[in-house]
Protein backbone atom coordinates (compact mmCIF):
# COMPACT_ATOMS: atom_id res chain seq x y z
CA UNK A 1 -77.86 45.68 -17.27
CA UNK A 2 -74.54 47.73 -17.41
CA UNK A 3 -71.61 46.24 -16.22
CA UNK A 4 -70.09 48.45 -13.05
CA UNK A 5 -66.94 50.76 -13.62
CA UNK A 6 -64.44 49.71 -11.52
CA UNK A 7 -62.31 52.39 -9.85
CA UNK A 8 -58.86 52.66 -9.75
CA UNK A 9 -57.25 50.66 -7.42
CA UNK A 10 -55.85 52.65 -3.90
CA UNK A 11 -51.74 53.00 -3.76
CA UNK A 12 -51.30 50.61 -1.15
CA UNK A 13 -48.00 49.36 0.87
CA UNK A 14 -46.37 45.90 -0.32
CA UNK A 15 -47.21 43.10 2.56
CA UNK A 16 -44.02 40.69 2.31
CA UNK A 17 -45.01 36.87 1.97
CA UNK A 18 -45.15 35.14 5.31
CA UNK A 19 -42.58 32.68 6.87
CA UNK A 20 -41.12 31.86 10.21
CA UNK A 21 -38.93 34.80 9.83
CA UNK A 22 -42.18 36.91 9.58
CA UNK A 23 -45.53 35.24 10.53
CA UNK A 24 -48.57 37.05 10.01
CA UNK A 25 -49.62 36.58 13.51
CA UNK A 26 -46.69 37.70 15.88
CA UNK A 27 -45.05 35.44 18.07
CA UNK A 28 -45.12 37.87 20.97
CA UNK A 29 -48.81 38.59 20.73
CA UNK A 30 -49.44 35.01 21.16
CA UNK A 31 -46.62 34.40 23.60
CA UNK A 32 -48.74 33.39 26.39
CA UNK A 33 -50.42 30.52 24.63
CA UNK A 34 -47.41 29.31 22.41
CA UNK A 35 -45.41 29.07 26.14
CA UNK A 36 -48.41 26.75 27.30
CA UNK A 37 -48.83 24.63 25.15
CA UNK A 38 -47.74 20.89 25.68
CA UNK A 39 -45.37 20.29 23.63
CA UNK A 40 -44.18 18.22 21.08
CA UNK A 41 -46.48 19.82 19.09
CA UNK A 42 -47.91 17.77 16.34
CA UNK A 43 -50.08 18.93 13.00
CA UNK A 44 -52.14 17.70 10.39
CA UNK A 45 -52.46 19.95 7.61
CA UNK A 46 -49.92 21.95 8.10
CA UNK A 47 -48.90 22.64 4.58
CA UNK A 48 -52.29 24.14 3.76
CA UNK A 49 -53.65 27.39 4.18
CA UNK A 50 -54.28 28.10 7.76
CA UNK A 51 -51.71 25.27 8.57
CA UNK A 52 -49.07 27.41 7.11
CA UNK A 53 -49.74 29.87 8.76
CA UNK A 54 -49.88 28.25 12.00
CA UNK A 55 -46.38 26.27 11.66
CA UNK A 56 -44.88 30.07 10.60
CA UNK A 57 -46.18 30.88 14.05
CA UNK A 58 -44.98 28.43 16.02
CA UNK A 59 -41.91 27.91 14.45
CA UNK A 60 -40.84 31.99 14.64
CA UNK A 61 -41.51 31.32 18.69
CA UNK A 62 -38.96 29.01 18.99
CA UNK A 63 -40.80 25.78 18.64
CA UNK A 64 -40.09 23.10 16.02
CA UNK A 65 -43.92 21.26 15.45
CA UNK A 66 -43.88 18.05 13.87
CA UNK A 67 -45.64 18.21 10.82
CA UNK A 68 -47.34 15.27 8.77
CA UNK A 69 -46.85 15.68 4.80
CA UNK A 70 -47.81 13.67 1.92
CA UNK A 71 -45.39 14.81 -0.53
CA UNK A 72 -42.12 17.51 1.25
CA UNK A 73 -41.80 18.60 -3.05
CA UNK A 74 -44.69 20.03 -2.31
CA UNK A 75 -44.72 21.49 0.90
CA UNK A 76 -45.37 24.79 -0.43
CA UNK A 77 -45.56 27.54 2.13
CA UNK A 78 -43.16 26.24 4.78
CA UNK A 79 -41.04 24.32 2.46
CA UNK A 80 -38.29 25.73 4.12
CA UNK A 81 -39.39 25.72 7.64
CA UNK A 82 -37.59 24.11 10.70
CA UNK A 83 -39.98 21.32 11.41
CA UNK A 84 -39.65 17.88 11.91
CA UNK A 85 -41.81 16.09 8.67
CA UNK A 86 -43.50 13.28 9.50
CA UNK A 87 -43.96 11.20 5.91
CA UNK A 88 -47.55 9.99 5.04
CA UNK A 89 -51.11 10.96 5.38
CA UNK A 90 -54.63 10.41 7.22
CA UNK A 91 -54.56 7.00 5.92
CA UNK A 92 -50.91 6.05 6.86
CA UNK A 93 -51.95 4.54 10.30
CA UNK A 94 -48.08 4.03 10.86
CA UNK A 95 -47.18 7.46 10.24
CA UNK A 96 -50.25 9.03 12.14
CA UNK A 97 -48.64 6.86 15.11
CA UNK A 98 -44.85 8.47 14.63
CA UNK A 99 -46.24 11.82 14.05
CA UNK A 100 -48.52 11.85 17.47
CA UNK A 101 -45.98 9.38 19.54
CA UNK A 102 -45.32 11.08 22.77
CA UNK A 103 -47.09 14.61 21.67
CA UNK A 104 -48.37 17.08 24.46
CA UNK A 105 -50.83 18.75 21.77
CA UNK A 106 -52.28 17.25 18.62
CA UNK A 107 -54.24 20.04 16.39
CA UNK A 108 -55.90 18.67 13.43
CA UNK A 109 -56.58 20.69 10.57
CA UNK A 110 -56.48 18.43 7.40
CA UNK A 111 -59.20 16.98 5.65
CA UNK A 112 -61.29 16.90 2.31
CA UNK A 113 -62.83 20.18 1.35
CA UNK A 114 -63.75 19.21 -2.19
CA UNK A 115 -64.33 15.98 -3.59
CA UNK A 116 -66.46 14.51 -6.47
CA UNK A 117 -68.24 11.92 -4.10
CA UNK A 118 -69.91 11.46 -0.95
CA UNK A 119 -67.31 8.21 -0.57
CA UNK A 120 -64.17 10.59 -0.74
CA UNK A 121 -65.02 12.87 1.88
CA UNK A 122 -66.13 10.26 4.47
CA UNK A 123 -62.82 8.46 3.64
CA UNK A 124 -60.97 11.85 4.08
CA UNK A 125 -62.45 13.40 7.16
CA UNK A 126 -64.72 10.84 9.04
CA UNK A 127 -61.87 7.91 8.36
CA UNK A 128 -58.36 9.74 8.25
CA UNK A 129 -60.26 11.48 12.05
CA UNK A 130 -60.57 7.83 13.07
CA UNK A 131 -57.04 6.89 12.35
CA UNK A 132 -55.82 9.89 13.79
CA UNK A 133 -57.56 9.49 17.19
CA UNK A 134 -56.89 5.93 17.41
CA UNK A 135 -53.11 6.80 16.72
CA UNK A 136 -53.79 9.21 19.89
CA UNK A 137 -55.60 6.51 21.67
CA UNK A 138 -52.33 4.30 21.50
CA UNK A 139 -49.17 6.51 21.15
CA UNK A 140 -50.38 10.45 23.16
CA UNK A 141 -53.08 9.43 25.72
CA UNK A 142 -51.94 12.31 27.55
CA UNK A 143 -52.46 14.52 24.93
CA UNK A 144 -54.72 17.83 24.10
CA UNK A 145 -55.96 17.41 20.36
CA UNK A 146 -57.84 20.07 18.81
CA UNK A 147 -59.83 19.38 15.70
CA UNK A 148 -60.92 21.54 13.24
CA UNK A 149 -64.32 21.00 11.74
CA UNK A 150 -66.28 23.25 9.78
CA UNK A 151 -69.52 25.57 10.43
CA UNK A 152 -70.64 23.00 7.22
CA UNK A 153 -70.80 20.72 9.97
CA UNK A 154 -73.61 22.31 12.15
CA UNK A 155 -75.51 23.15 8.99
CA UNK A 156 -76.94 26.40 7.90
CA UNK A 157 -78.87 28.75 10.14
CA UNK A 158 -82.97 29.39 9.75
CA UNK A 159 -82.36 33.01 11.42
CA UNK A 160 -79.66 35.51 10.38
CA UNK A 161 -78.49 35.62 14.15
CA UNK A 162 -76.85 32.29 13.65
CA UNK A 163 -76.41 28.63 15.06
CA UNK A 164 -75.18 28.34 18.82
CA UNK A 165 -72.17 25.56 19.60
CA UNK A 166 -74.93 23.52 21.35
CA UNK A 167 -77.78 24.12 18.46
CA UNK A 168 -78.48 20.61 16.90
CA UNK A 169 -76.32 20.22 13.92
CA UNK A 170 -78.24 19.65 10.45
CA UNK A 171 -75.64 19.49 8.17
CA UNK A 172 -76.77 20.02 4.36
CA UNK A 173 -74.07 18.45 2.31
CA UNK A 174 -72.11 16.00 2.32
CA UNK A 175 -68.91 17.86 3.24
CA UNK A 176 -70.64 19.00 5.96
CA UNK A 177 -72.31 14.96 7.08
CA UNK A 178 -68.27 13.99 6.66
CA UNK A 179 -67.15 16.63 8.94
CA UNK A 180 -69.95 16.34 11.88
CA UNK A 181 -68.91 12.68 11.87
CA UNK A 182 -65.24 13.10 12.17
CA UNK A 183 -66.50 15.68 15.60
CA UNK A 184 -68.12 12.54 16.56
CA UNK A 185 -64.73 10.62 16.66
CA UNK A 186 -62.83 12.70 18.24
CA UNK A 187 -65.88 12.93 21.22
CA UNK A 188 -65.85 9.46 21.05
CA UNK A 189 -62.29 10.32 23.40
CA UNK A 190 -64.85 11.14 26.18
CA UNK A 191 -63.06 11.21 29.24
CA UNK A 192 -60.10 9.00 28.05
CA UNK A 193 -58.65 11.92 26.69
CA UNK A 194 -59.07 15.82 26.34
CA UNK A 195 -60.15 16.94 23.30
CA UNK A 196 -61.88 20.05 21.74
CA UNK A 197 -63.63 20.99 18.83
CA UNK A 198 -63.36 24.17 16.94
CA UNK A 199 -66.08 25.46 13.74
CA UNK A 200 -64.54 27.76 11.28
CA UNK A 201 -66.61 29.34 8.69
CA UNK A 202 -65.53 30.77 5.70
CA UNK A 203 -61.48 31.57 6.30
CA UNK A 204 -59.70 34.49 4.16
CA UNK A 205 -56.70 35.88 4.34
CA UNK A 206 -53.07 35.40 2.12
CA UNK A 207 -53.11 32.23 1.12
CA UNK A 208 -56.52 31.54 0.27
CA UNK A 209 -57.51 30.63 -2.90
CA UNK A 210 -61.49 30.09 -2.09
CA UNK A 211 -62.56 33.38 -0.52
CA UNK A 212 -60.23 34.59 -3.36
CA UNK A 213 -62.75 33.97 -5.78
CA UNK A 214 -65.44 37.14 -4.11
CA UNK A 215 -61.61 39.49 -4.78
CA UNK A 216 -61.93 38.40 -8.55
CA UNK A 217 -65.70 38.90 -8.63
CA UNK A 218 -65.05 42.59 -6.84
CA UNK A 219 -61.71 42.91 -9.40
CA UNK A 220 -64.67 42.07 -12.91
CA UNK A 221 -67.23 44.42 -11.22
CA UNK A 222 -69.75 41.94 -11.29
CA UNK A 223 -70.60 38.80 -8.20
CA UNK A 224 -73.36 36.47 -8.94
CA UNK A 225 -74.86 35.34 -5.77
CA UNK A 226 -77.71 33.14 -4.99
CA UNK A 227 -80.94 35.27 -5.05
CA UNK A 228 -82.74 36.06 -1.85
CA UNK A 229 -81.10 37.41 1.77
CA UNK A 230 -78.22 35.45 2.93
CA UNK A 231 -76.17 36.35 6.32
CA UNK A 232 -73.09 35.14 6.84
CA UNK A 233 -70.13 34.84 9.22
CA UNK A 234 -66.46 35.10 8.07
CA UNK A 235 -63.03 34.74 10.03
CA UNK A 236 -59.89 35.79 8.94
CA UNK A 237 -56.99 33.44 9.05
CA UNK A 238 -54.98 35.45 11.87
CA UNK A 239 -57.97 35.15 14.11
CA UNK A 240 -58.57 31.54 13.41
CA UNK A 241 -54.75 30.36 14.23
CA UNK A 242 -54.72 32.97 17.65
CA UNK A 243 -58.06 30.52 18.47
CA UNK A 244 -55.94 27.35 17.46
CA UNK A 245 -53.42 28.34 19.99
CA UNK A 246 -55.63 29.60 22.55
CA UNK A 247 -57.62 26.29 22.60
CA UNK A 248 -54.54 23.84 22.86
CA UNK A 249 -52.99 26.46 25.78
CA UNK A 250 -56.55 27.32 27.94
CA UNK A 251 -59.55 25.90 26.11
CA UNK A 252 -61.66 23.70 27.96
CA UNK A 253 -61.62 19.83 27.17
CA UNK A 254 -65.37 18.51 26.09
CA UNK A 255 -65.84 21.68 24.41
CA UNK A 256 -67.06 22.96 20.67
CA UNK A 257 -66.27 26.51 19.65
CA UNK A 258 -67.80 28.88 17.16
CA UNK A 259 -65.47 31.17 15.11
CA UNK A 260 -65.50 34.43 13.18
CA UNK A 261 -66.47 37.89 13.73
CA UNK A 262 -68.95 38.68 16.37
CA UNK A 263 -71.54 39.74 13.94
CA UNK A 264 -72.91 38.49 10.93
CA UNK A 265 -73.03 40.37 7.69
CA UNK A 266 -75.30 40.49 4.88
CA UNK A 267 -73.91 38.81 1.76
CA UNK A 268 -73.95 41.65 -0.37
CA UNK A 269 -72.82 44.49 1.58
CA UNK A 270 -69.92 41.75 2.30
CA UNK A 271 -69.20 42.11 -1.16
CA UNK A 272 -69.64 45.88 -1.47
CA UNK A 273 -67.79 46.45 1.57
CA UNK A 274 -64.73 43.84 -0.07
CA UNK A 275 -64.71 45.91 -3.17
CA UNK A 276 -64.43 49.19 -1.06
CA UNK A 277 -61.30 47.78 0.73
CA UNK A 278 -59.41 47.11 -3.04
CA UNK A 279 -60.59 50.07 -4.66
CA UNK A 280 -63.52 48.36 -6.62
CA UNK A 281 -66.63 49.27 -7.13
CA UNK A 282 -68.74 45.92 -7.40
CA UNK A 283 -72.67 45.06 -9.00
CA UNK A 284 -74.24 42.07 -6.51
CA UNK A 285 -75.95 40.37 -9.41
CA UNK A 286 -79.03 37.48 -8.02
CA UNK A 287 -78.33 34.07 -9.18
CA UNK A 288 -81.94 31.79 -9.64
CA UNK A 289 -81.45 28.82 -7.10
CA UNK A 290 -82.28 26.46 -10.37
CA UNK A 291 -79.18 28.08 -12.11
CA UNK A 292 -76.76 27.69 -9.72
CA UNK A 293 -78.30 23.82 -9.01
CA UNK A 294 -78.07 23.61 -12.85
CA UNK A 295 -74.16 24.65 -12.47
CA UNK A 296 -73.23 22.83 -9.83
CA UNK A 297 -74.01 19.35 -11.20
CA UNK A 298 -72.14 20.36 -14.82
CA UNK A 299 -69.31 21.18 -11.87
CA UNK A 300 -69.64 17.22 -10.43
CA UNK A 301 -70.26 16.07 -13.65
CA UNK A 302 -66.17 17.72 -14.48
CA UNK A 303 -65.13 17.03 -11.57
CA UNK A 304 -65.82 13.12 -11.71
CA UNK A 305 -64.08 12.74 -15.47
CA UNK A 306 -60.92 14.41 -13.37
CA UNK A 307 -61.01 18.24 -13.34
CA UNK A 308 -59.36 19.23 -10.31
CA UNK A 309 -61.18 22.54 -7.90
CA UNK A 310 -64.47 23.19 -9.86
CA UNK A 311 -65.83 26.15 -8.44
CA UNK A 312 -69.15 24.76 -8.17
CA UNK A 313 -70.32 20.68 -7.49
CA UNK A 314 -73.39 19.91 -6.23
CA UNK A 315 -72.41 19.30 -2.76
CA UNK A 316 -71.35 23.08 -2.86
CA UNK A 317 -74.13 24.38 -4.46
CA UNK A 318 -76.47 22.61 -1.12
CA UNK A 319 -74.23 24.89 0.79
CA UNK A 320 -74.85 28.02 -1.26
CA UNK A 321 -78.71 27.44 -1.51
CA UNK A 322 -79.08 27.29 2.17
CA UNK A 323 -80.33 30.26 3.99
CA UNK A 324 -77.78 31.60 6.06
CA UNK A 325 -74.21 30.57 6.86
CA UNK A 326 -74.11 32.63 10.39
CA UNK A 327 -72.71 31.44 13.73
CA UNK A 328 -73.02 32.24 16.90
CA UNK A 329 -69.51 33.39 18.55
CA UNK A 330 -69.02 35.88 21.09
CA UNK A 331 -69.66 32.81 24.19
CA UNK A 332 -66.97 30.81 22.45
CA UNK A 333 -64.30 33.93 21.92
CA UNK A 334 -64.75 34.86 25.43
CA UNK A 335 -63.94 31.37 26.58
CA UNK A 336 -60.79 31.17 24.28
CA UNK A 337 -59.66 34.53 26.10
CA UNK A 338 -59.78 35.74 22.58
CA UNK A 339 -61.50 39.83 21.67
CA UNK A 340 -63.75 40.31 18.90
CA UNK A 341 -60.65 39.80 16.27
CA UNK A 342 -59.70 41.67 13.20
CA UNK A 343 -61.70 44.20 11.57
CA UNK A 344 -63.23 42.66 8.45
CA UNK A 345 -61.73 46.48 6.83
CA UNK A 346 -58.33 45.25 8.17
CA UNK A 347 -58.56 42.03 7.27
CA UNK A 348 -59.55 42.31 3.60
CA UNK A 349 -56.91 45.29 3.43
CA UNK A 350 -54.15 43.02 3.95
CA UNK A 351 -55.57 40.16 1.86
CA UNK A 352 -56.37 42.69 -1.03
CA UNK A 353 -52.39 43.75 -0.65
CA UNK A 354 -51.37 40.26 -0.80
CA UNK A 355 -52.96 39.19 -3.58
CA UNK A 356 -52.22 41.98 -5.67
CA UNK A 357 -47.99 41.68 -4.70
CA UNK A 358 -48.21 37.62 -6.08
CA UNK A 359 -50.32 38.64 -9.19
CA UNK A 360 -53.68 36.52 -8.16
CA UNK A 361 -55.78 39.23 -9.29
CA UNK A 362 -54.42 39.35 -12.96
């Protein structure tokens, strides 16, 4: 089979890298929220890639969030930001105490996304959610703390119309067991405390370096994807920090929330329409479920003797081999106050733009 010709790539405008001086998401459009939240403000995971992007928000309003970091060399995008760092991590049950003591709003974003073992991502999102709520518990009983989860953690959909917020959760890997029981911890709360719960799916946007990987698949013409139909939902990074916001200011305590675009998409027009965006013309290539299963434990295998970010483990390759990674989401947008969001045309646009200005895309 012939590899596709890619065309040339569209003239498009520079987009300037993002800071407090010049958030992605504009203060004033999020004005309303920003103004009620409780303040101090205090974040986990703020250094990563929707964190960043959050703290450049709330910072360029005025407010200076209390951020916890492992390591401030290696803050990387809000190195520079006026925040108040918080030394330590999920496991620092000292520092989860300073970082939350006397906070109006908690929102918890950081966690384990890839790990080698079950082991490390129970110890990184079930145990680091513990610490952080009993830090909560103790030192901002009065608070609002919204966690983020994952859609991994309500599992993958039978139907392409996607899971509901009150569906049964069946999570498939282990990433996705680690995360349902870290929403467990945080409802464990109940009515000592006010707490919400919010399911991202797949997040892209500047920044990202996993949803990057479909850009470099649309940039070599060619994406290998699991064989058979697969829907999914996606969210870009804008729409899931307005939600962030909009669920510390208004959302209701008690509460899980679906995000991402209104409607699911087939996985390969996803990827034809992504190629569109960057001027590519992309070939959706079926992968045999035994080939990627076959891939994924050469991934754990690597990742185990210490290679960092494999691609594919066998936890991951669970999540690709499901049927379809589609939520449910207009009932939760419409009680965040939120609209449908971004285009997904928009939204790759800008990530395509971004990408290209830092030289991800070789």
């Amino acid at each position: 089979m012939s590899r596709a010709v890619s065309a040339p790539a569209p003239a498009l405008a520079p987009v300037p890298d993002f800071s407090p001086a010049n958030p992605l998401v504009e203060p004033h459009d999020v004005a309303s929220w920003v103004d009620a939240l409780r303040v101090p403000v205090a974040i986990t995971g703020g250094t990563g890639f929707v964190g960043s992007h959050l703290v450049d928000v709330l910072c360029g309003a005025g407010l200076r969030p209390r951020v916890l970091v492992r390591d401030r060399a290696h803050a990387r995008w809000i190195g520079g930001a006026p925040v108040d760092w918080v030394d330590g991590d999920l496991a620092d049950v000292a520092a989860l105490r300073r970082l939350v003591d006397g906070a109006g709003t908690v929102l918890h974003l950081a966690g384990v996304v890839r790990a080698g073992r079950a082991v490390d991502f129970d110890r990184g999102n079930r145990v680091g959610t513990a610490n952080l709520v009993a830090a909560v518990r103790e030192a901002a009983p009065a608070a609002r703390l919204v966690h983020v989860s994952s859609l991994a953690a309500a599992g993958p959909s039978p139907s392409p119309g996607g899971l509901a917020p009150t569906d049964d959760p069946k999570p498939v890997s282990a990433y996705g067991r680690s995360k349902l029981a870290a929403e467990r911890i945080v409802a464990s709360l109940a009515d000592d405390g006010w707490w919400c719960v919010l399911r991202p799916p797949a997040v892209l946007g500047p920044r990202d370096t996993d949803v990057l990987e479909f850009f470099k698949m649309a940039v070599r013409g060619l994406a290998p994807v699991p064989a058979g139909e697969r829907w999914i939902t996606v969210a870009y990074v804008a729409d899931v920090v307005r939600a962030l916001l909009a669920a510390g200011a208004n959302g209701r305590s008690r509460s899980v929330y679906h995000l991402g675009e209104p409607a699911p998409k087939r996985l390969d027009d996803l990827l034809r329409e992504l190629a569109t965006a960057g001027g590519c013309s992309v070939r959706v290539l079926p992968v045999p479920g035994p080939v990627i299963a076959a891939a994924g434990a050469v991934g754990s295998a690597l990742q185990r003797l210490g290679w960092r970010r494999m691609p594919l483990t066998r936890d991951k390759t669970r999540e690709l081999l499901a049927s379809h990674w589609a939520s449910q989401t207009t009932g939760s947008l419409e009680a965040l106050g939120l609209g449908p969001g971004t285009s997904f045309e928009e939204a790759v646009s800008v990530t395509w733009r971004w990408y290209r200005n830092l030289g991800w895309l070789g």
